[in-house]
N, C-alpha and C. Protein backbone atom coordinates (compact mmCIF):
# COMPACT_ATOMS: atom_id res chain seq x y z
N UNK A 1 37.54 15.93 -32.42
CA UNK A 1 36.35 15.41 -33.06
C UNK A 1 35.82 14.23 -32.23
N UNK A 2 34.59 14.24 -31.97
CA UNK A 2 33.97 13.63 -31.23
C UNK A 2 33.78 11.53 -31.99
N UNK A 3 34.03 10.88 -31.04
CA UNK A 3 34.44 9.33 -31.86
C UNK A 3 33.19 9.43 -32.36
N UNK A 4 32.60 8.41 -33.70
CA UNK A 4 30.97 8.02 -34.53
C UNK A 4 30.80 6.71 -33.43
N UNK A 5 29.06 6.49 -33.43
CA UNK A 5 28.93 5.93 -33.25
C UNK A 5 29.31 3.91 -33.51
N UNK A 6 29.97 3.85 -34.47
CA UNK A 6 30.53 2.76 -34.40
C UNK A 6 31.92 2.72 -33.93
N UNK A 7 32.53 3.75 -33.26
CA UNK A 7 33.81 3.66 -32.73
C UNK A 7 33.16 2.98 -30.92
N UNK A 8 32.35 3.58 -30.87
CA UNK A 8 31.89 3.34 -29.55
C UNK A 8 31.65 1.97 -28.99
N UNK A 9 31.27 1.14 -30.09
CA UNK A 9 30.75 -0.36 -30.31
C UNK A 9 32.13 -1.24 -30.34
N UNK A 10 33.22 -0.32 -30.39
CA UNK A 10 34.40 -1.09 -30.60
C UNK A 10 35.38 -1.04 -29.27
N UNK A 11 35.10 0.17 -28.47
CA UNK A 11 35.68 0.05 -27.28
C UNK A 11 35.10 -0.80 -25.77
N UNK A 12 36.57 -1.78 -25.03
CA UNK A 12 36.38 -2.43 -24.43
C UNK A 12 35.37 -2.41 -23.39
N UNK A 13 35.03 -0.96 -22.90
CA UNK A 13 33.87 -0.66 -21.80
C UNK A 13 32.60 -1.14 -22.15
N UNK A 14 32.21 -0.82 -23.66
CA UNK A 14 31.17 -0.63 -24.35
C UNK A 14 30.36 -1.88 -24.37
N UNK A 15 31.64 -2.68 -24.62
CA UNK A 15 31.71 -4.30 -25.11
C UNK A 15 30.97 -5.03 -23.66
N UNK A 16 31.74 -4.47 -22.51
CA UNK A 16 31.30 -4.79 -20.91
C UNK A 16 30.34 -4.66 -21.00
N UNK A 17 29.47 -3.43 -20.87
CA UNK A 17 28.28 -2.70 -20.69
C UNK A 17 27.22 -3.53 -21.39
N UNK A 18 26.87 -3.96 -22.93
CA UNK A 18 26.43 -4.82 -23.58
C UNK A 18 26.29 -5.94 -23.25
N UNK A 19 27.39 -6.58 -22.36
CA UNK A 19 27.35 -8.02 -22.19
C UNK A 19 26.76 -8.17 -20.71
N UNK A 20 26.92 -6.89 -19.75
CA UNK A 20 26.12 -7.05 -18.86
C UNK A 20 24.45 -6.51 -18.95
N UNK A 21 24.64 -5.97 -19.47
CA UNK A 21 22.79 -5.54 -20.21
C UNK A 21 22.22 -7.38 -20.55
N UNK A 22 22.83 -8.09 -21.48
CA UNK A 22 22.61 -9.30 -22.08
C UNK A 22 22.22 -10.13 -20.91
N UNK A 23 23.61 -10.22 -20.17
CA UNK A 23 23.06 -10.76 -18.56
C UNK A 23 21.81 -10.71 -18.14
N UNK A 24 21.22 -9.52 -17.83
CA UNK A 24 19.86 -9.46 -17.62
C UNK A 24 18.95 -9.20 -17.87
N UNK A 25 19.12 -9.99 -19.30
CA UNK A 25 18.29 -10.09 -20.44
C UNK A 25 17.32 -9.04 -21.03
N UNK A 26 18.30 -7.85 -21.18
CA UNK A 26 17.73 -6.84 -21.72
C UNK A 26 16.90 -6.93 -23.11
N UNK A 27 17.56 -7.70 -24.08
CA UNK A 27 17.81 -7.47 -25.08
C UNK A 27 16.40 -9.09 -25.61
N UNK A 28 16.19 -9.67 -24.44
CA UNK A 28 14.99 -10.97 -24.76
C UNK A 28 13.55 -9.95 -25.15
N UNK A 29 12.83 -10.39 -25.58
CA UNK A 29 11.76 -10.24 -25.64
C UNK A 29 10.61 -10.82 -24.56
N UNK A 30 9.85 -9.83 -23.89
CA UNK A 30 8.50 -10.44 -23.13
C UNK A 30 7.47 -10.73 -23.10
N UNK A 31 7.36 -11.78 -22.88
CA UNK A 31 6.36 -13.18 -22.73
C UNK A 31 5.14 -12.06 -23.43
N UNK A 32 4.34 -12.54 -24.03
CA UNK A 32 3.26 -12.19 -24.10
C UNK A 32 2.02 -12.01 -23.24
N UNK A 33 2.39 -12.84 -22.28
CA UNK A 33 1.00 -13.07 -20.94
C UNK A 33 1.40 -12.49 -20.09
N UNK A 34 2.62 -11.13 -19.97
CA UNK A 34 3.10 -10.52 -18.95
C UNK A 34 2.49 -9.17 -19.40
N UNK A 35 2.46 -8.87 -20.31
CA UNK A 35 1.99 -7.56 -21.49
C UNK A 35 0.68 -6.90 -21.19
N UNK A 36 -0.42 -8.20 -20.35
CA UNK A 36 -1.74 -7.33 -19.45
C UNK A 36 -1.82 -6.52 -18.27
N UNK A 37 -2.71 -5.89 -18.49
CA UNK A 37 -3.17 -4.51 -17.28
C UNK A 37 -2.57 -5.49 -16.17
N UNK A 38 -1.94 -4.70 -15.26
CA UNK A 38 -1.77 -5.39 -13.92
C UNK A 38 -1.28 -6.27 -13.42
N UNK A 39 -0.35 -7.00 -14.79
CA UNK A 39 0.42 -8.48 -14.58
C UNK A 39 1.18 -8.29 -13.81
N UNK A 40 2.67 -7.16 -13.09
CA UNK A 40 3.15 -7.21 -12.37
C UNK A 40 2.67 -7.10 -11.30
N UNK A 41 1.20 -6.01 -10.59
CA UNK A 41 1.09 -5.46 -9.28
C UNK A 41 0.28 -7.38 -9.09
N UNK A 42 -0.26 -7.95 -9.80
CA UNK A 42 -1.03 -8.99 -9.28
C UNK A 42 0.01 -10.29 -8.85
N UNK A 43 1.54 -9.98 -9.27
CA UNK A 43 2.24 -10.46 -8.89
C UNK A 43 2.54 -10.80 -7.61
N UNK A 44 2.89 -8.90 -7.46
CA UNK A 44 3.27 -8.53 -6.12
C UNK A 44 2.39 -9.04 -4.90
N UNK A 45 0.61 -8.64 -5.44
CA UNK A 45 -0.20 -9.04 -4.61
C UNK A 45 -0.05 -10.25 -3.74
N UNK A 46 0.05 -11.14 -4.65
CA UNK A 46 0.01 -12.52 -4.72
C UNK A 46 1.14 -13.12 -3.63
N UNK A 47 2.26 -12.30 -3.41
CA UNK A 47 3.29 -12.69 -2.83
C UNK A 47 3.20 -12.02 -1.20
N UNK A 48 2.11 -11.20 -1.16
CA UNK A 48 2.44 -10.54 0.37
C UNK A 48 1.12 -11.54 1.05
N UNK A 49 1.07 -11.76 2.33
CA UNK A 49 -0.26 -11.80 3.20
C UNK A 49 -0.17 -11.52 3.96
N UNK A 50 -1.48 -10.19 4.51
CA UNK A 50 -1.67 -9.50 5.66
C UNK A 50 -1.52 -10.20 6.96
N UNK A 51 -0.89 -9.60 8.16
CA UNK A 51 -0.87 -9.98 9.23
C UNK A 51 -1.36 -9.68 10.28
N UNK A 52 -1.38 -8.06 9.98
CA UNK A 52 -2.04 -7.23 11.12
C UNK A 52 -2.27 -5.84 10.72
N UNK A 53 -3.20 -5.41 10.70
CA UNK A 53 -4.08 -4.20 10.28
C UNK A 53 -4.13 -3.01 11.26
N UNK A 54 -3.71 -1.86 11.74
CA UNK A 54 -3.95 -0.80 12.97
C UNK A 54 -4.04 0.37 12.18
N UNK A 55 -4.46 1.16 13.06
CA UNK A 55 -4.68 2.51 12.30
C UNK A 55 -3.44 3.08 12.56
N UNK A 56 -3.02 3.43 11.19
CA UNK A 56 -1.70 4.01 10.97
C UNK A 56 -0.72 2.87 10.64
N UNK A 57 -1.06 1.51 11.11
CA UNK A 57 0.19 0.81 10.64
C UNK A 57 -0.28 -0.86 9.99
N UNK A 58 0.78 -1.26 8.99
CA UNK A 58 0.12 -2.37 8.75
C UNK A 58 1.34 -3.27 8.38
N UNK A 59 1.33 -4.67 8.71
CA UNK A 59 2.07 -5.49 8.75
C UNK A 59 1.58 -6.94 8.34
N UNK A 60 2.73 -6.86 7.13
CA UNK A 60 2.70 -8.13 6.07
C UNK A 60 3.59 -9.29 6.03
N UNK A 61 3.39 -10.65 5.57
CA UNK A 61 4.61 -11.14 5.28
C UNK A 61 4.59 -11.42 3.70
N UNK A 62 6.12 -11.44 3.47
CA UNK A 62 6.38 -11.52 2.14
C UNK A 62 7.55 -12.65 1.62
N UNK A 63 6.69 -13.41 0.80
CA UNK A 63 7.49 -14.73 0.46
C UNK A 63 8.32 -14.57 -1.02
N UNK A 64 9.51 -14.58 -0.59
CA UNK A 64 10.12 -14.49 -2.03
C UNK A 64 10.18 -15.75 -2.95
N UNK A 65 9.84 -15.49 -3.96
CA UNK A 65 9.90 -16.43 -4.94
C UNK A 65 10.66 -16.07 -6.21
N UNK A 66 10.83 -17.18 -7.20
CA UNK A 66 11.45 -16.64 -8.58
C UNK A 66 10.79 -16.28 -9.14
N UNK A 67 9.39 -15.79 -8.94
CA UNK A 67 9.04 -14.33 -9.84
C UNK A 67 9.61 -12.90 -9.78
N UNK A 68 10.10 -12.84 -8.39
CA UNK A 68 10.79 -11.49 -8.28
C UNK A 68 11.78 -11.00 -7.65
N UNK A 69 12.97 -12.25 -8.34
CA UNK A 69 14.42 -12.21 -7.92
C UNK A 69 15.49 -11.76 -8.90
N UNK A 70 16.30 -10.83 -8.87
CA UNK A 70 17.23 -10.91 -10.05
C UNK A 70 17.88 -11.96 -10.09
N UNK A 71 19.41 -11.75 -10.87
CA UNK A 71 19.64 -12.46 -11.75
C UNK A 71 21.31 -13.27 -9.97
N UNK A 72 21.07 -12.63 -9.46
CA UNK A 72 21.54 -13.07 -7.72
C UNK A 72 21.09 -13.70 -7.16
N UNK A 73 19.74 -13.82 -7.38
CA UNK A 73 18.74 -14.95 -6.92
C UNK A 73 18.06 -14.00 -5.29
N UNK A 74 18.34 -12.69 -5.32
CA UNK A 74 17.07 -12.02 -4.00
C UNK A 74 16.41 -11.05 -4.92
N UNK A 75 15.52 -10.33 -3.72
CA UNK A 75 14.64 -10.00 -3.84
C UNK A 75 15.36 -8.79 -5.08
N UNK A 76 14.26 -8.72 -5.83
CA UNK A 76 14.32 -7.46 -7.13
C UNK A 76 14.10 -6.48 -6.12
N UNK A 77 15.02 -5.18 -6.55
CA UNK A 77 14.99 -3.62 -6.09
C UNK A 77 13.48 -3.39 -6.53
N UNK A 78 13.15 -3.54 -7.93
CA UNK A 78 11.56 -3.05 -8.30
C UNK A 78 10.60 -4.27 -7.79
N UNK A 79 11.03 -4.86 -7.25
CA UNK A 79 9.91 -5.59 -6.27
C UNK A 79 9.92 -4.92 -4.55
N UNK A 80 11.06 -4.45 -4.49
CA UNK A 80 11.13 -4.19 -2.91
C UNK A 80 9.73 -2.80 -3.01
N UNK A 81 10.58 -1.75 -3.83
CA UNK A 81 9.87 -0.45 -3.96
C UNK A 81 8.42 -1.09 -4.66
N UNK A 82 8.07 -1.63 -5.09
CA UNK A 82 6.48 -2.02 -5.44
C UNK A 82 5.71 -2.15 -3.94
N UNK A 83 6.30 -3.07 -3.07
CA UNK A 83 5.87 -3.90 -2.07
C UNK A 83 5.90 -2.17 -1.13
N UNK A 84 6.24 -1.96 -0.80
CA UNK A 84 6.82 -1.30 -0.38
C UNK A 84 5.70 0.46 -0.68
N UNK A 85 5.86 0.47 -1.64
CA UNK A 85 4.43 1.98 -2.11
C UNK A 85 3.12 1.07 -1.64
N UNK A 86 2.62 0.00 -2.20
CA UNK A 86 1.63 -0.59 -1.39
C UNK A 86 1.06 -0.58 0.07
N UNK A 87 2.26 -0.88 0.53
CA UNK A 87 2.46 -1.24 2.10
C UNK A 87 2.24 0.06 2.58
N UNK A 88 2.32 1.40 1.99
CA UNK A 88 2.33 2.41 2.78
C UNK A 88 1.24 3.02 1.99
N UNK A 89 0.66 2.79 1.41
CA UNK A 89 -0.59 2.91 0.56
C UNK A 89 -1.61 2.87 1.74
N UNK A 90 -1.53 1.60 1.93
CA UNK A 90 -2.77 0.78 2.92
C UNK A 90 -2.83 1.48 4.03
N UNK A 91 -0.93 2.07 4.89
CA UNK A 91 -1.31 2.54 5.98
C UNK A 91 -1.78 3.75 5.56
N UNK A 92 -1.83 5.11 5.16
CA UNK A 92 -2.59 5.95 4.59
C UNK A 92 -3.93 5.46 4.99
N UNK A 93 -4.23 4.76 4.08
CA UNK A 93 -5.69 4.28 3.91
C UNK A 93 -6.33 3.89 5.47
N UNK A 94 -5.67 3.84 6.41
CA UNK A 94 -6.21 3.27 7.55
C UNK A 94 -6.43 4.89 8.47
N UNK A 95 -5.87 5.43 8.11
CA UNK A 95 -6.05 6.78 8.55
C UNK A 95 -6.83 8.25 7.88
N UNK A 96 -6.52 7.81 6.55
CA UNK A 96 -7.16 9.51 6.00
C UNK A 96 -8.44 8.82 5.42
N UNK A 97 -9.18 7.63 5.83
CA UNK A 97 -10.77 7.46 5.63
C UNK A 97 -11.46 7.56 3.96
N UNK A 98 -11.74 8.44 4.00
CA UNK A 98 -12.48 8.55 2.40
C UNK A 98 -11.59 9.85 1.81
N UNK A 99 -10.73 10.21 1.85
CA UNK A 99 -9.71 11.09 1.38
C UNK A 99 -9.36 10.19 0.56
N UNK A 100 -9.05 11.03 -1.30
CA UNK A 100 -8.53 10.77 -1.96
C UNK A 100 -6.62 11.08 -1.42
N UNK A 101 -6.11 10.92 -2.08
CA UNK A 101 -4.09 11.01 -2.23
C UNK A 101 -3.25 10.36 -2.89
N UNK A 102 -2.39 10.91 -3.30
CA UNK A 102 -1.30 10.26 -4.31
C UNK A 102 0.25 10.08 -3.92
N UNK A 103 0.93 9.49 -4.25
CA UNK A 103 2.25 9.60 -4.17
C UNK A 103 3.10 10.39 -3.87
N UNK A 104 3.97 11.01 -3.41
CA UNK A 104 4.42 12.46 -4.10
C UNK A 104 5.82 12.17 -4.01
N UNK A 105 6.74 11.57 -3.21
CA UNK A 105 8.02 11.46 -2.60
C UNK A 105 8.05 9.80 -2.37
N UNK A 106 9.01 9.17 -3.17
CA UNK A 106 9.80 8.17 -2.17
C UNK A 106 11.12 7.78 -2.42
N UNK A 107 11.41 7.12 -1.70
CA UNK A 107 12.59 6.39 -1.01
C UNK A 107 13.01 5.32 -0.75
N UNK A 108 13.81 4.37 -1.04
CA UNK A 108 14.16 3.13 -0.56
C UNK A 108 15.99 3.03 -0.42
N UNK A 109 16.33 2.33 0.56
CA UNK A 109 17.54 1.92 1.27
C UNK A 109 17.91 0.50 1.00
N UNK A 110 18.47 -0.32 0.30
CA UNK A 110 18.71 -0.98 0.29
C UNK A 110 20.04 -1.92 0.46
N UNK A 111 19.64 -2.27 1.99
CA UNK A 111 20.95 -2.35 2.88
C UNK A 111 20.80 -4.16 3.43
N UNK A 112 20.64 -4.54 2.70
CA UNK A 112 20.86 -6.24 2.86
C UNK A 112 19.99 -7.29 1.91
N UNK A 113 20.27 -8.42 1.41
CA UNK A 113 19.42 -9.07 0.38
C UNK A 113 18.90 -9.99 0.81
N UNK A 114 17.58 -10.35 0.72
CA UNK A 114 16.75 -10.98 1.06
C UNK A 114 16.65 -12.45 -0.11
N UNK A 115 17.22 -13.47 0.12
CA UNK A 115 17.53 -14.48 -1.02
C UNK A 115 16.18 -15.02 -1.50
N UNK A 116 15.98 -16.04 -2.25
CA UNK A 116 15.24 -16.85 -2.51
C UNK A 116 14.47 -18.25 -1.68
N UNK A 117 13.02 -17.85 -1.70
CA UNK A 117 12.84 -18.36 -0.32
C UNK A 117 12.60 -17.63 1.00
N UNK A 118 12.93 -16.75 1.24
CA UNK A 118 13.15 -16.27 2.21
C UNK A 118 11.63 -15.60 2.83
N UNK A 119 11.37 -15.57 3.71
CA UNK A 119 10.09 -14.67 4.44
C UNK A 119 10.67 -13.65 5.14
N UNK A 120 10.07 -12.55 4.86
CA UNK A 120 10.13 -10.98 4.81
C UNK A 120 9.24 -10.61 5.53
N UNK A 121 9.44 -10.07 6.42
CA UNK A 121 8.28 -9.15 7.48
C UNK A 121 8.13 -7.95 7.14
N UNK A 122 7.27 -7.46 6.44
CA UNK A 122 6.87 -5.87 6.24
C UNK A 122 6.07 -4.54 7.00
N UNK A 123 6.92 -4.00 7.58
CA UNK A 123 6.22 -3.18 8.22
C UNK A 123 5.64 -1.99 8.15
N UNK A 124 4.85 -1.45 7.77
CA UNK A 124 4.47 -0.10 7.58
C UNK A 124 3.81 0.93 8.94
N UNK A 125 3.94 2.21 8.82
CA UNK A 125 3.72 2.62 9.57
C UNK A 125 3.98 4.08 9.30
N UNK A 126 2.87 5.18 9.82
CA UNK A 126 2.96 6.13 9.67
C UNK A 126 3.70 7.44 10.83
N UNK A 127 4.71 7.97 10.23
CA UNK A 127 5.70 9.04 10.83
C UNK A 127 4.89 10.06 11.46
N UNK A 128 4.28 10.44 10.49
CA UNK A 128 3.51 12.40 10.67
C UNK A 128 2.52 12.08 9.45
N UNK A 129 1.49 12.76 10.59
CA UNK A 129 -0.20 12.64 9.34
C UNK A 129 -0.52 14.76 9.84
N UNK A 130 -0.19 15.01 8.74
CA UNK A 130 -1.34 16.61 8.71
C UNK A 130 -2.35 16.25 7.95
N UNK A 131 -2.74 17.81 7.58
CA UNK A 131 -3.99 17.87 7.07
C UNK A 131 -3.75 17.59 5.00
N UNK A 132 -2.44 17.96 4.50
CA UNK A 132 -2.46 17.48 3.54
C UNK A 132 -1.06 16.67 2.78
N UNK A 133 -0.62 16.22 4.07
CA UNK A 133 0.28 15.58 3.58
C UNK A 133 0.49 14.00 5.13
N UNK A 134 0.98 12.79 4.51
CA UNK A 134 1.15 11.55 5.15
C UNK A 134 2.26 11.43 4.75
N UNK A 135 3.16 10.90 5.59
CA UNK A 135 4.49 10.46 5.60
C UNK A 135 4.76 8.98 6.48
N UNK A 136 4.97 7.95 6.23
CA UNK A 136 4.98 6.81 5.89
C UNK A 136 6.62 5.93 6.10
N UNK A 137 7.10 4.95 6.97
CA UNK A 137 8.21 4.71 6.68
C UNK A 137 7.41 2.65 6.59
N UNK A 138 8.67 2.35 5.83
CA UNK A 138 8.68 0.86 5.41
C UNK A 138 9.35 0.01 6.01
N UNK A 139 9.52 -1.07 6.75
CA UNK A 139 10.52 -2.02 6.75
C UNK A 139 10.42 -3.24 6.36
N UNK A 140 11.22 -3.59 5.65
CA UNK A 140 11.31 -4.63 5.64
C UNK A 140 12.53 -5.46 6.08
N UNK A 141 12.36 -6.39 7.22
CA UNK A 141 13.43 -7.40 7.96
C UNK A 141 13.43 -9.10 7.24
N UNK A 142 14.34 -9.30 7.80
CA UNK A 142 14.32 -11.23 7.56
C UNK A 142 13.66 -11.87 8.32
N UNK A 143 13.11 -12.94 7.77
CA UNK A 143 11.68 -12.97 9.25
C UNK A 143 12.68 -13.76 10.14
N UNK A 144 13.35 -14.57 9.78
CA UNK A 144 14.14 -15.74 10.53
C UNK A 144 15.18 -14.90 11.59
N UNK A 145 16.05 -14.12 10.81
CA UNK A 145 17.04 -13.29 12.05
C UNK A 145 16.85 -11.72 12.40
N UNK A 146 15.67 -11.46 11.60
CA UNK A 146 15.52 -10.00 12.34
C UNK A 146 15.89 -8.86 12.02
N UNK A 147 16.84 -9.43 10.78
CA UNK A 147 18.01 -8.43 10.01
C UNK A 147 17.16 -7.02 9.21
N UNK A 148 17.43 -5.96 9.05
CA UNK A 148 16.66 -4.81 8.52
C UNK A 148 17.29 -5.03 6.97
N UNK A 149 16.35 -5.64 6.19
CA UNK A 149 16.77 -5.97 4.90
C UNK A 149 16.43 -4.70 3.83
N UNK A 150 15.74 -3.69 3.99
CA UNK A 150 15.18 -2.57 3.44
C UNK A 150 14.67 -1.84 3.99
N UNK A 151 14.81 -0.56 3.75
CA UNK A 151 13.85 0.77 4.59
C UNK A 151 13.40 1.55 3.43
N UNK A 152 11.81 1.59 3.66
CA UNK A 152 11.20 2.75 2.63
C UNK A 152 10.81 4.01 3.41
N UNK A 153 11.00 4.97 2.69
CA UNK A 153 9.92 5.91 3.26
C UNK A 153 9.16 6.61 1.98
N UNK A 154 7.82 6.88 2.43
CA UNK A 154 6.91 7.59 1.40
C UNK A 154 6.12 8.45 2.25
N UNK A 155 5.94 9.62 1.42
CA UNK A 155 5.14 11.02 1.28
C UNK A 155 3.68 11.05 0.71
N UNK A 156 2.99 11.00 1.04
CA UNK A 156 1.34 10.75 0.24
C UNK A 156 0.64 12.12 0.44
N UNK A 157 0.97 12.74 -0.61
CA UNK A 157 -0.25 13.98 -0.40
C UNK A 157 -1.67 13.88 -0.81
N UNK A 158 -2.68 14.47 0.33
CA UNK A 158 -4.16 14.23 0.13
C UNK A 158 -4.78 15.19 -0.50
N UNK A 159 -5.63 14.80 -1.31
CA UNK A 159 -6.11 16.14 -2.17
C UNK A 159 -6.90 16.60 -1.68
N UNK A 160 -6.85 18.06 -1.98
CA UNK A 160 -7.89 18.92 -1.02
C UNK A 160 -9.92 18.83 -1.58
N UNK A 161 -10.40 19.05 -0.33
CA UNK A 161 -11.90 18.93 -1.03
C UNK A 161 -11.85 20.30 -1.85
N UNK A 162 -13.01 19.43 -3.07
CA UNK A 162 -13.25 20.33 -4.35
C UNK A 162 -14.52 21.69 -3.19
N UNK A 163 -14.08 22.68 -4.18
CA UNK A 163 -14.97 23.64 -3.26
C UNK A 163 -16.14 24.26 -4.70
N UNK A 164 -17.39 24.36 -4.39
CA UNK A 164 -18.02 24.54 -5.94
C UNK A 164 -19.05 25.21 -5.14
């Protein structure tokens, strides 16, 4: 017979699991002035500035702050991948012109932490452009030692012209 749900509440894992949820403050309630259209991406915005613009590639820096650090004090995973679909957004955009496209595939590696404070060099740049699909890789390094702090890659498929 399968344990009831209050047996579950009583075992030691359970007890873990809860108290690390609590940790990062699952269980708080959010701010009310976070709750508008766009409060996180205007976040994100806010934290990158362009450096250099090419067709096919584009390169940012990115200042971490305690808006979008966990509870370790680096950069948030859902800040890397935000920064990160953007960044390869734009390069798209420098190449497929007045073509609509969307998302279709991504990816992130997250192979070193970028602390608090820290400046982030973002690199974008495009792999392979056909006719209906862009493929896109990300980096992001430490600006100070060079270190490869994240790798994205994204897939952007372009929608085909309407035929009428």
């Amino acid at each position: 017979m399968a344990p009831s749900p209050e047996d579950h509440h009583k075992q030691p894992s359970t007890e873990r699991t809860i108290g690390f949820f609590k940790t990062l403050g699952l269980f708080k309630s959010i701010p009310e002035a976070s709750e508008r259209k766009d409060f996180y991406s205007d976040i994100i915005r806010s934290l990158l500035k362009v450096d250099c613009i090419d067709r096919g590639r584009v390169l940012c820096t990115l200042k971490v702050n305690a808006a979008v650090v966990n509870i370790y004090n680096t950069l948030h995973g859902g800040a890397v991948a935000s920064v990160a679909e953007m960044v390869g957004l734009a390069c798209v955009q420098t190449a497929a012109g007045d073509k609509e496209f969307f998302l279709g595939e991504f990816s992130t590696a997250y192979l070193a932490a970028a602390g608090l404070d820290t400046e982030v060099e973002v690199e974008g740049s495009i792999l392979r452009q056909g006719r209906s699909v862009v493929v896109t890789n990300i980096d992001f390094r430490i600006k100070e030692s060079k270190k490869l702090a994240y790798t994205a890659r994204a897939t952007y498929y372009i929608m085909p012209a309407a035929s009428l």
